[in-house]
Protein backbone atom coordinates (compact mmCIF):
# COMPACT_ATOMS: atom_id res chain seq x y z
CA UNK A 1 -185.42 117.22 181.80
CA UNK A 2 -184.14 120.56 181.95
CA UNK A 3 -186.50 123.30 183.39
CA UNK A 4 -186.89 127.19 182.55
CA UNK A 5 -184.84 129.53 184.22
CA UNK A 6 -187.82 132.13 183.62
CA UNK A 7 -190.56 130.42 185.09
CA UNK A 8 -189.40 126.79 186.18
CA UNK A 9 -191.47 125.38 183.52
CA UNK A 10 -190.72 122.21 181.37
CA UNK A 11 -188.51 122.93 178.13
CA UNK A 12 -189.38 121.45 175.22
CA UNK A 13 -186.21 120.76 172.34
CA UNK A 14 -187.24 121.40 169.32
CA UNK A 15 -185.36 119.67 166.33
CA UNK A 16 -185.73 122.17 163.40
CA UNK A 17 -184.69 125.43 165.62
CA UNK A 18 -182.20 123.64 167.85
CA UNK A 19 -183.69 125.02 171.10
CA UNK A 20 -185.46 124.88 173.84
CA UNK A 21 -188.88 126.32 174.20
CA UNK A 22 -190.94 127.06 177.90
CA UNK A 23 -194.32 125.47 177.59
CA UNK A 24 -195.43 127.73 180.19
CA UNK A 25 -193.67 131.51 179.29
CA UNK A 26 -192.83 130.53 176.29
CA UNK A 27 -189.24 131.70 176.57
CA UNK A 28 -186.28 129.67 174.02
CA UNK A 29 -182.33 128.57 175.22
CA UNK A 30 -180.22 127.41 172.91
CA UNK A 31 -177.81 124.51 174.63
CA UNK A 32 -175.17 127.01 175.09
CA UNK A 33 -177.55 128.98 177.28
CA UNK A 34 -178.49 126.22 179.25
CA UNK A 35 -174.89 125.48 180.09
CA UNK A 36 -173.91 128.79 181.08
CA UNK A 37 -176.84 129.36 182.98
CA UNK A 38 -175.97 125.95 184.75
CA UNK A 39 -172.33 127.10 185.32
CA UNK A 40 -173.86 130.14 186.87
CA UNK A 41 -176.24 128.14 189.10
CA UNK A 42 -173.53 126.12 190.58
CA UNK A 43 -170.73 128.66 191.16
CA UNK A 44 -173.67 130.77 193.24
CA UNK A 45 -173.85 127.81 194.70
CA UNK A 46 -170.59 127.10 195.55
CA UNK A 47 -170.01 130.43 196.79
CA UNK A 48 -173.07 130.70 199.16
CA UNK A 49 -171.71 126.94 200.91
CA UNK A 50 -168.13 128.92 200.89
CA UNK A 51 -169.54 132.31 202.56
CA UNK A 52 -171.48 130.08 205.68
CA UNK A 53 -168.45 127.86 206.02
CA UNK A 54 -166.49 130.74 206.78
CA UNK A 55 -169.24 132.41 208.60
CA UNK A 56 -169.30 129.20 210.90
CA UNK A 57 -165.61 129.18 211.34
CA UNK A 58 -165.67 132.74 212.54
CA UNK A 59 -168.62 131.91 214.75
CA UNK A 60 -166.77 128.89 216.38
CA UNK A 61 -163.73 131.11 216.53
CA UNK A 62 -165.10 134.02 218.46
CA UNK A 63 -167.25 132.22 220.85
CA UNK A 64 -163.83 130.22 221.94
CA UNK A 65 -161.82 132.81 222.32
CA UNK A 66 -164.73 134.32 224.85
CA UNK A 67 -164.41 131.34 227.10
C-alpha cells in the first residue's frame, strides 16, 4: 500500500481520476509520481550508504596509518 510522501498517510487509487488521493492531507499522485518519487527515495538512499562507506574507509584508514 503505497503511503503519502506529504504526510505518510494511506493513498487511496481512485478509478475514474487515475490517482492517488491522501486520506489524511488530501494531496493526489498520479503513478508516474509515485515512481519518480520512489526512484528519488532510493538513490538518496543509495547515496547516504555510499557517503558512510567511504566515511568508514577513511576512518579505518587514518587510524592505521597512526599506529
Amino acid at each position: 500500500m503505497p503511503v503519502c510522501f506529504e504526510c505518510g498517510g494511506k493513498l487511496v487509487y481512485d478509478r475514474e481520476t487515475k490517482t492517488y488521493s491522501c486520506e489524511g492531507c488530501g494531496s493526489t499522485y498520479n503513478s508516474q509520481d509515485l515512481l519518480v518519487e520512489r526512484e528519488k527515495r532510493f538513490n538518496r538512499k543509495f547515496e547516504e550508504e555510499k557517503k558512510k562507506r567511504r566515511h568508514q574507509e577513511y576512518l579505518e584508514w587514518w587510524l592505521s596509518s597512526k599506529s
